[in-house]
Protein backbone atom coordinates (compact mmCIF):
# COMPACT_ATOMS: atom_id res chain seq x y z
CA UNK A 1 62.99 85.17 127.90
CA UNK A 2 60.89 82.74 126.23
CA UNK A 3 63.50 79.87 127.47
CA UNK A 4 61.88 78.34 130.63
CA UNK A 5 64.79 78.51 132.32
CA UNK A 6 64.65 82.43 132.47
CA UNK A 7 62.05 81.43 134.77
CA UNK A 8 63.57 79.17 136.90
CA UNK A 9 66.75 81.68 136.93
CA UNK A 10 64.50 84.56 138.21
CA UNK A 11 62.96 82.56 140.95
CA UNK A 12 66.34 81.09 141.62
CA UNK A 13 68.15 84.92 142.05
CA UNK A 14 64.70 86.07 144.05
CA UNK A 15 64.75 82.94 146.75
CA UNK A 16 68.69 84.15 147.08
CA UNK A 17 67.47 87.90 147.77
CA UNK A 18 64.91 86.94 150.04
CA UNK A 19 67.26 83.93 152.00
CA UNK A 20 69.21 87.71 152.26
CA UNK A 21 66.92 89.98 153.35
CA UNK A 22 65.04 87.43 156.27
CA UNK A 23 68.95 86.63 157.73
CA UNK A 24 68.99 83.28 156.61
CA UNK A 25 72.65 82.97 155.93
CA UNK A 26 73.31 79.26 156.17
CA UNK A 27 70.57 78.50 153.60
CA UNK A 28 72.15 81.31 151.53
CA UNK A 29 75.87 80.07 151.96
CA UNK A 30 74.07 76.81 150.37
CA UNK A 31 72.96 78.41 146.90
CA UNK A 32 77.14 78.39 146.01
CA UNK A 33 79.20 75.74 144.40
CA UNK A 34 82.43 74.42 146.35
CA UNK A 35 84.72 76.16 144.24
CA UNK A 36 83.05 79.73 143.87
CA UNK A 37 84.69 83.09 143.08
CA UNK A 38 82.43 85.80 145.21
CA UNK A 39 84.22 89.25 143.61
CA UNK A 40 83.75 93.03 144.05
CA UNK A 41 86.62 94.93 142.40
CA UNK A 42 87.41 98.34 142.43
CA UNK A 43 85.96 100.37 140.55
CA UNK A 44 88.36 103.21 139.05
CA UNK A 45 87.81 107.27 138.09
CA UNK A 46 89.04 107.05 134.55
CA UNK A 47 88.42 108.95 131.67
CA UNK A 48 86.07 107.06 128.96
CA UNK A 49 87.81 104.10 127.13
CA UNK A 50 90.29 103.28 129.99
CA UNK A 51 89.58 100.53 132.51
CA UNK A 52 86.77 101.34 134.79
CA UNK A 53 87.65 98.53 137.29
CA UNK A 54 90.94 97.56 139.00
CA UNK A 55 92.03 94.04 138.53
CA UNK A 56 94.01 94.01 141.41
CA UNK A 57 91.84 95.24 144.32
CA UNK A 58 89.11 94.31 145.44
CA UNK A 59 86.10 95.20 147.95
CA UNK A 60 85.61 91.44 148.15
CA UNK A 61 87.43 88.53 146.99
CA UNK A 62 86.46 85.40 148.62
CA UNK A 63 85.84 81.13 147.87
CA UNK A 64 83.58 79.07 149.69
CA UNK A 65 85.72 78.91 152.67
CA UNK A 66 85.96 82.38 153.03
CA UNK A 67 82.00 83.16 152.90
CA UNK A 68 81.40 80.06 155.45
CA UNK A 69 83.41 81.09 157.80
CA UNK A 70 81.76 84.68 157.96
CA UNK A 71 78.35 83.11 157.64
CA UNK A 72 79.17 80.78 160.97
CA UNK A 73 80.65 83.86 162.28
CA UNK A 74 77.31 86.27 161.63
CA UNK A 75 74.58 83.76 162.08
CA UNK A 76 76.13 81.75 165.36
CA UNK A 77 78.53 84.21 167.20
CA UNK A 78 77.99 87.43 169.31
CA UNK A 79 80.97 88.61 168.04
CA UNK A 80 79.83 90.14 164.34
CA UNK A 81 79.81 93.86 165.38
CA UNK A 82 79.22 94.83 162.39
CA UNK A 83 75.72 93.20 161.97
CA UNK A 84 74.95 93.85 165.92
CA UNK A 85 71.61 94.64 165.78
CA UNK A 86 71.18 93.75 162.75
CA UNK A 87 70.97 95.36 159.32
CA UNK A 88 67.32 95.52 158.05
CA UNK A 89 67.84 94.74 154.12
CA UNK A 90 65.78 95.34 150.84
CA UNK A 91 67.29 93.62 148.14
CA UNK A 92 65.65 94.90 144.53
CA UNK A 93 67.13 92.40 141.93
CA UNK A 94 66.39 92.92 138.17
CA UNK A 95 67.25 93.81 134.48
CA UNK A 96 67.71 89.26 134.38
CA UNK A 97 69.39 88.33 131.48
CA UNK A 98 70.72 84.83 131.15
CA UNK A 99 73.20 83.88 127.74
CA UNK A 100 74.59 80.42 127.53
CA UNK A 101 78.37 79.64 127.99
CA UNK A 102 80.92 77.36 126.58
CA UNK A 103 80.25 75.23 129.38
CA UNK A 104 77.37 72.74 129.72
CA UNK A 105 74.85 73.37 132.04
CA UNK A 106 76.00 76.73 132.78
CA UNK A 107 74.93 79.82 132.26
CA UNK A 108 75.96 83.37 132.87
CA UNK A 109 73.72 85.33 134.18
CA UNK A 110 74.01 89.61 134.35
CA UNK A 111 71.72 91.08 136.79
CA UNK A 112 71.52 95.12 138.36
CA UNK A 113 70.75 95.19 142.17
CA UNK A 114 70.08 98.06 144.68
CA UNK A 115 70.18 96.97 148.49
CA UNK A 116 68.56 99.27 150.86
CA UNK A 117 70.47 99.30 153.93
CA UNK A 118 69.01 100.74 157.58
CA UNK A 119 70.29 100.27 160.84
CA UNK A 120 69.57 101.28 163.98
CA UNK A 121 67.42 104.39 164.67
CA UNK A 122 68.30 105.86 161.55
CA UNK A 123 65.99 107.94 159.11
CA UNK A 124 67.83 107.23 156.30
CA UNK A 125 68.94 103.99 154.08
CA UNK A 126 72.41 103.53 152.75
CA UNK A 127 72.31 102.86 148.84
CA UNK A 128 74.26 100.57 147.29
CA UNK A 129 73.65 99.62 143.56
CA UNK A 130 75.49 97.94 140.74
CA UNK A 131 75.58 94.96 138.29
CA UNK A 132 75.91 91.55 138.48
CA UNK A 133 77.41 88.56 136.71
CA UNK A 134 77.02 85.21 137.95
CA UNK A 135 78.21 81.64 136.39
CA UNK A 136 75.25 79.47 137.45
CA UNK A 137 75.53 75.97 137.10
CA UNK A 138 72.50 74.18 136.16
CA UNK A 139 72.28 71.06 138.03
CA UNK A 140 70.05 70.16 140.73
CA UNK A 141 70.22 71.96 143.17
CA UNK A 142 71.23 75.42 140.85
CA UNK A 143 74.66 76.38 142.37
CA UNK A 144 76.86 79.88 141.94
CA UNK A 145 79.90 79.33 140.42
CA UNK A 146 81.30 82.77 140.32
CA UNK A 147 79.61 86.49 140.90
CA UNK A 148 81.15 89.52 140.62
CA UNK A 149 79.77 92.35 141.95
CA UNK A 150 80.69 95.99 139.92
CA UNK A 151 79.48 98.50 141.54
CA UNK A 152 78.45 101.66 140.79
CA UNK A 153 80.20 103.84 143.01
CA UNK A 154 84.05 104.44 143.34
CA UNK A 155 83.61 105.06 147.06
CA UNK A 156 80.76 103.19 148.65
CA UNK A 157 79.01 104.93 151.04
CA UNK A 158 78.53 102.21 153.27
CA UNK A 159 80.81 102.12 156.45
CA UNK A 160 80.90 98.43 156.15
CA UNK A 161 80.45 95.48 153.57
CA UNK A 162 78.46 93.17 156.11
CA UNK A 163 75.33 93.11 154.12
CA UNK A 164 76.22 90.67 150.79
CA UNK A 165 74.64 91.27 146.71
């Protein structure tokens, strides 16, 4: 923490939340490299030193392509039922740790987030927690190489993936 890039990484993973939270998926889709790896696998109901996450399946497993063409899809179609009205989002990132890689001017980055989920006259949020690890590439602008997303749940309890960590 006393590198002043923590700093910068916080900010950097709170402007990404926030792009999140206020809809602003274009500016969002901008934060990633060309040739990202977005990843959720699954995660498994094993017994204690076995796997706890598939490496075949996956709850998302996308590249830039992939994530532009549901962002144009979301933020400049009617026909993202999903997200119609849409989801009101709280995204709570935290426990920021950044560790240098083999690469230069990357870093990887583990991070936990919870995203509170409502929709339309509900009482209740849908939960959704888990870690983080991100590749972020430290040139200007800061771009995601790769995240993967483990979450915490083996069945999410979300009917949908719409809303993104």
């Amino acid at each position: 923490m006393t590198d002043p890039r923590h700093t910068e990484i916080v900010e950097f993973l709170e402007t990404e939340s926030t792009l999140l939270d206020d809809g602003e998926l274009p500016a969002w889709l901008e934060l990633f490299a060309p040739d990202v790896v977005y990843r959720a696998p699954v995660r498994l109901a094993r017994a204690n030193g076995q796997p706890q996450f598939d490496t075949e399946q996956f709850h998302l497993n996308e590249n830039y392509m992939m994530l532009a063409l549901k962002v144009l899809r979301m933020a400049h179609t009617e026909s993202a039922w999903s997200e119609n009205p849409a989801s009101r989002t709280q995204r709570i990132v935290h426990k920021i740790r950044a560790y240098d890689t083999d690469t230069d001017n990357e870093l990887e980055v583990r991070s936990s987030i919870v995203l509170l989920r409502s929709r339309w006259d509900e009482t209740t949020f849908e939960l959704t927690a888990g870690r983080r690890i991100d590749i972020i590439r430290c040139q200007e602008p800061w771009k995601i190489a790769s995240r993967t997303i483990y979450f915490d749940q083996t069945a999410l309890g979300a009917p949908n993936l719409s809303s993104y960590l």
